[in-house]
C-alpha atoms as a PDB file:
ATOM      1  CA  UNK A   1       3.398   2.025 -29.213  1.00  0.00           C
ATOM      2  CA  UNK A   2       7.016   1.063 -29.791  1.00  0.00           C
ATOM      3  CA  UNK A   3       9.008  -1.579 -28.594  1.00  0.00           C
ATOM      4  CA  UNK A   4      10.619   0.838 -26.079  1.00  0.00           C
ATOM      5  CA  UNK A   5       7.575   2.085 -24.420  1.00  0.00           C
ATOM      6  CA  UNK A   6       6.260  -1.358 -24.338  1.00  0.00           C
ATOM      7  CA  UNK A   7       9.631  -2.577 -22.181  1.00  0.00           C
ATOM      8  CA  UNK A   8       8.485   0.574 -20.060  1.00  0.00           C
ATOM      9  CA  UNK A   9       5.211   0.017 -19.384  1.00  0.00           C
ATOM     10  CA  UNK A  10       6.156  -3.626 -18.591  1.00  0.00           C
ATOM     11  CA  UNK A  11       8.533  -2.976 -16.368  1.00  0.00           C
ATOM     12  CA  UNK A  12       6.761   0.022 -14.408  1.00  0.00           C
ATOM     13  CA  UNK A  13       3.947  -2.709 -13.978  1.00  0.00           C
ATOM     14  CA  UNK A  14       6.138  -5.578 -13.137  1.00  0.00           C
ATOM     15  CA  UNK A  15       8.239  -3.618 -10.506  1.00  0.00           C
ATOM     16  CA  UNK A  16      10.994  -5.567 -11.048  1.00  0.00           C
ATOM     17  CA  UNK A  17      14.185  -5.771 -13.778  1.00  0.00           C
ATOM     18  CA  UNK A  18      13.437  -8.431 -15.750  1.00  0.00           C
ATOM     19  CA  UNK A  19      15.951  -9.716 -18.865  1.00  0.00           C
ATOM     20  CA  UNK A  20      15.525  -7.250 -21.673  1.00  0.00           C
ATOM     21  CA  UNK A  21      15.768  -9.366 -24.309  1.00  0.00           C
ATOM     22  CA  UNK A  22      12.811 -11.620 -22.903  1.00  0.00           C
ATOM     23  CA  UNK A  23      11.031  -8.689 -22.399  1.00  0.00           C
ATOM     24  CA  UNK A  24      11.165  -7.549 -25.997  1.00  0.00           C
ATOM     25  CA  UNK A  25      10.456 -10.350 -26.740  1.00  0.00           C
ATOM     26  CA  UNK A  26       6.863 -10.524 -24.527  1.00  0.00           C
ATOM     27  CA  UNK A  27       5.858  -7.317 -25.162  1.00  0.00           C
ATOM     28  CA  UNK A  28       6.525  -7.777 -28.966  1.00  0.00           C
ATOM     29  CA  UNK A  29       4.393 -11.339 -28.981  1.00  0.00           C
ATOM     30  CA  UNK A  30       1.523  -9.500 -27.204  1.00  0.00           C
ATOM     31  CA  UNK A  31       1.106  -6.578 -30.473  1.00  0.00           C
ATOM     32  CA  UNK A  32       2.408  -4.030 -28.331  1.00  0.00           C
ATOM     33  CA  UNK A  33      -1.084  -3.820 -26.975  1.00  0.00           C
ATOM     34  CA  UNK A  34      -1.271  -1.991 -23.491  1.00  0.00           C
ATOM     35  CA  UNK A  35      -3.798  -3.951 -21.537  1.00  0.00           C
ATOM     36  CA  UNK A  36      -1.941  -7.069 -22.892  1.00  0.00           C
ATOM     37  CA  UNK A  37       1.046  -5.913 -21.034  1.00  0.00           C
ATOM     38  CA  UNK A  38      -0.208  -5.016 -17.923  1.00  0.00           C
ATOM     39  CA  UNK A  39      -1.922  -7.978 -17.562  1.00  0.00           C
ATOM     40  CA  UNK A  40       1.151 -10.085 -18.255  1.00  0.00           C
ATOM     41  CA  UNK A  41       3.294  -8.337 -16.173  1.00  0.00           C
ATOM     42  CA  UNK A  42       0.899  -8.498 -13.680  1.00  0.00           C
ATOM     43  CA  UNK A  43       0.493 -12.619 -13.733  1.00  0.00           C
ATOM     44  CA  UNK A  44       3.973 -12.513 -13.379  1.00  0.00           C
ATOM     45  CA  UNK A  45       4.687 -10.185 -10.401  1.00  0.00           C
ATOM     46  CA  UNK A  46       1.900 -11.961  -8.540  1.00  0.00           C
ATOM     47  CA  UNK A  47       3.315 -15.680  -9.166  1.00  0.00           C
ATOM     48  CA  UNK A  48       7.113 -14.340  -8.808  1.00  0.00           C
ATOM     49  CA  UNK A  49       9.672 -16.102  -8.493  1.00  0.00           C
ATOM     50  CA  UNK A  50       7.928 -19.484  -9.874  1.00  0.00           C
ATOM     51  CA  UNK A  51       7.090 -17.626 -13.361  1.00  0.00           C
ATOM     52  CA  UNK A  52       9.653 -15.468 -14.470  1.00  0.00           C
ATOM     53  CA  UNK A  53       8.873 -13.181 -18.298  1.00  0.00           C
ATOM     54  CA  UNK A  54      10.747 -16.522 -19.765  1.00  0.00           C
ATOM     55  CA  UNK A  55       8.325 -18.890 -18.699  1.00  0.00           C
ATOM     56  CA  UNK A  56       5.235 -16.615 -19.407  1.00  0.00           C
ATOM     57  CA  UNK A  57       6.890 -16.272 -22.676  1.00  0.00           C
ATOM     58  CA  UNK A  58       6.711 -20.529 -23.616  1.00  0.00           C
ATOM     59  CA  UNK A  59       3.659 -20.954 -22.054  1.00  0.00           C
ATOM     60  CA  UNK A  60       2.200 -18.135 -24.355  1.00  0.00           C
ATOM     61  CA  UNK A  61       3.716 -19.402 -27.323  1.00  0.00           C
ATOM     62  CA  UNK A  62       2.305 -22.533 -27.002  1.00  0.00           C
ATOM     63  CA  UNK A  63      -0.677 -22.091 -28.516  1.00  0.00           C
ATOM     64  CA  UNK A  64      -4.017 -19.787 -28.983  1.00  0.00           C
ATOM     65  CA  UNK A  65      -5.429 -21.846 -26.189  1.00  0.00           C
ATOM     66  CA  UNK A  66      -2.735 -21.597 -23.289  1.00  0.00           C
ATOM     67  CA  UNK A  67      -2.707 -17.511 -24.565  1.00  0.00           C
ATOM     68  CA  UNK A  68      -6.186 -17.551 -23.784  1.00  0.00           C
ATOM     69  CA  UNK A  69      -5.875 -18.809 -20.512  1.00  0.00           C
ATOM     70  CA  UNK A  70      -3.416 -16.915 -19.473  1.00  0.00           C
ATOM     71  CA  UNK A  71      -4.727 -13.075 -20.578  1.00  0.00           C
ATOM     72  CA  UNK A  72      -7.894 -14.319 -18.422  1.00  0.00           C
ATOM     73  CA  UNK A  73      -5.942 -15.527 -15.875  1.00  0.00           C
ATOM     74  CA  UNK A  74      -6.487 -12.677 -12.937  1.00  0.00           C
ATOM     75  CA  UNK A  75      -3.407 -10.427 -12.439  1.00  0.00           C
ATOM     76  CA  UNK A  76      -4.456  -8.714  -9.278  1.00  0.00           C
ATOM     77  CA  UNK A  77      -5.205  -4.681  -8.957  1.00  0.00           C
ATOM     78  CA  UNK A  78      -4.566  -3.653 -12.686  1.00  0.00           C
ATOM     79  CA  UNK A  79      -4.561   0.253 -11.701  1.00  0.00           C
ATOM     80  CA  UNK A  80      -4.482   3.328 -14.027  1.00  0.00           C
ATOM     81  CA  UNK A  81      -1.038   5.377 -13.664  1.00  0.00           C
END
């Protein structure tokens, strides 16, 4: 997957525009992995507008523990398209 389809996917999945360059960031801290993704832009769409991809972002970064916590966290109906 490149960094492109990543910032696709993420978006699709968020619903939203979101700042690119956070985005790139995101999708580029979570290996490009799919699932990863989804289920990040999912946390965020369902705790919008008090987490925005910028927050996710720190909170991620923050250690193996908070990423943990967060990829569990439940991100609603995580559909197939």
């Amino acid at each position: 997957m490149t960094d492109k389809d990543g910032v696709t996917l993420f978006e699709k999945k968020l619903g939203t525009q979101a700042e690119e360059e956070a985005v790139i960031e995101l999708v580029t801290a979570l290996d490009l992995i799919p699932l990863a993704i989804v289920q990040a832009a999912a946390y965020i769409k369902q705790r919008a507008p008090q987490c925005s991809v910028q927050q996710y972002l720190e909170q991620f970064r923050k250690g193996d523990r908070k990423r943990t916590k967060l990829l569990e966290k439940e991100g609603g109906r995580l559909r197939r398209d």
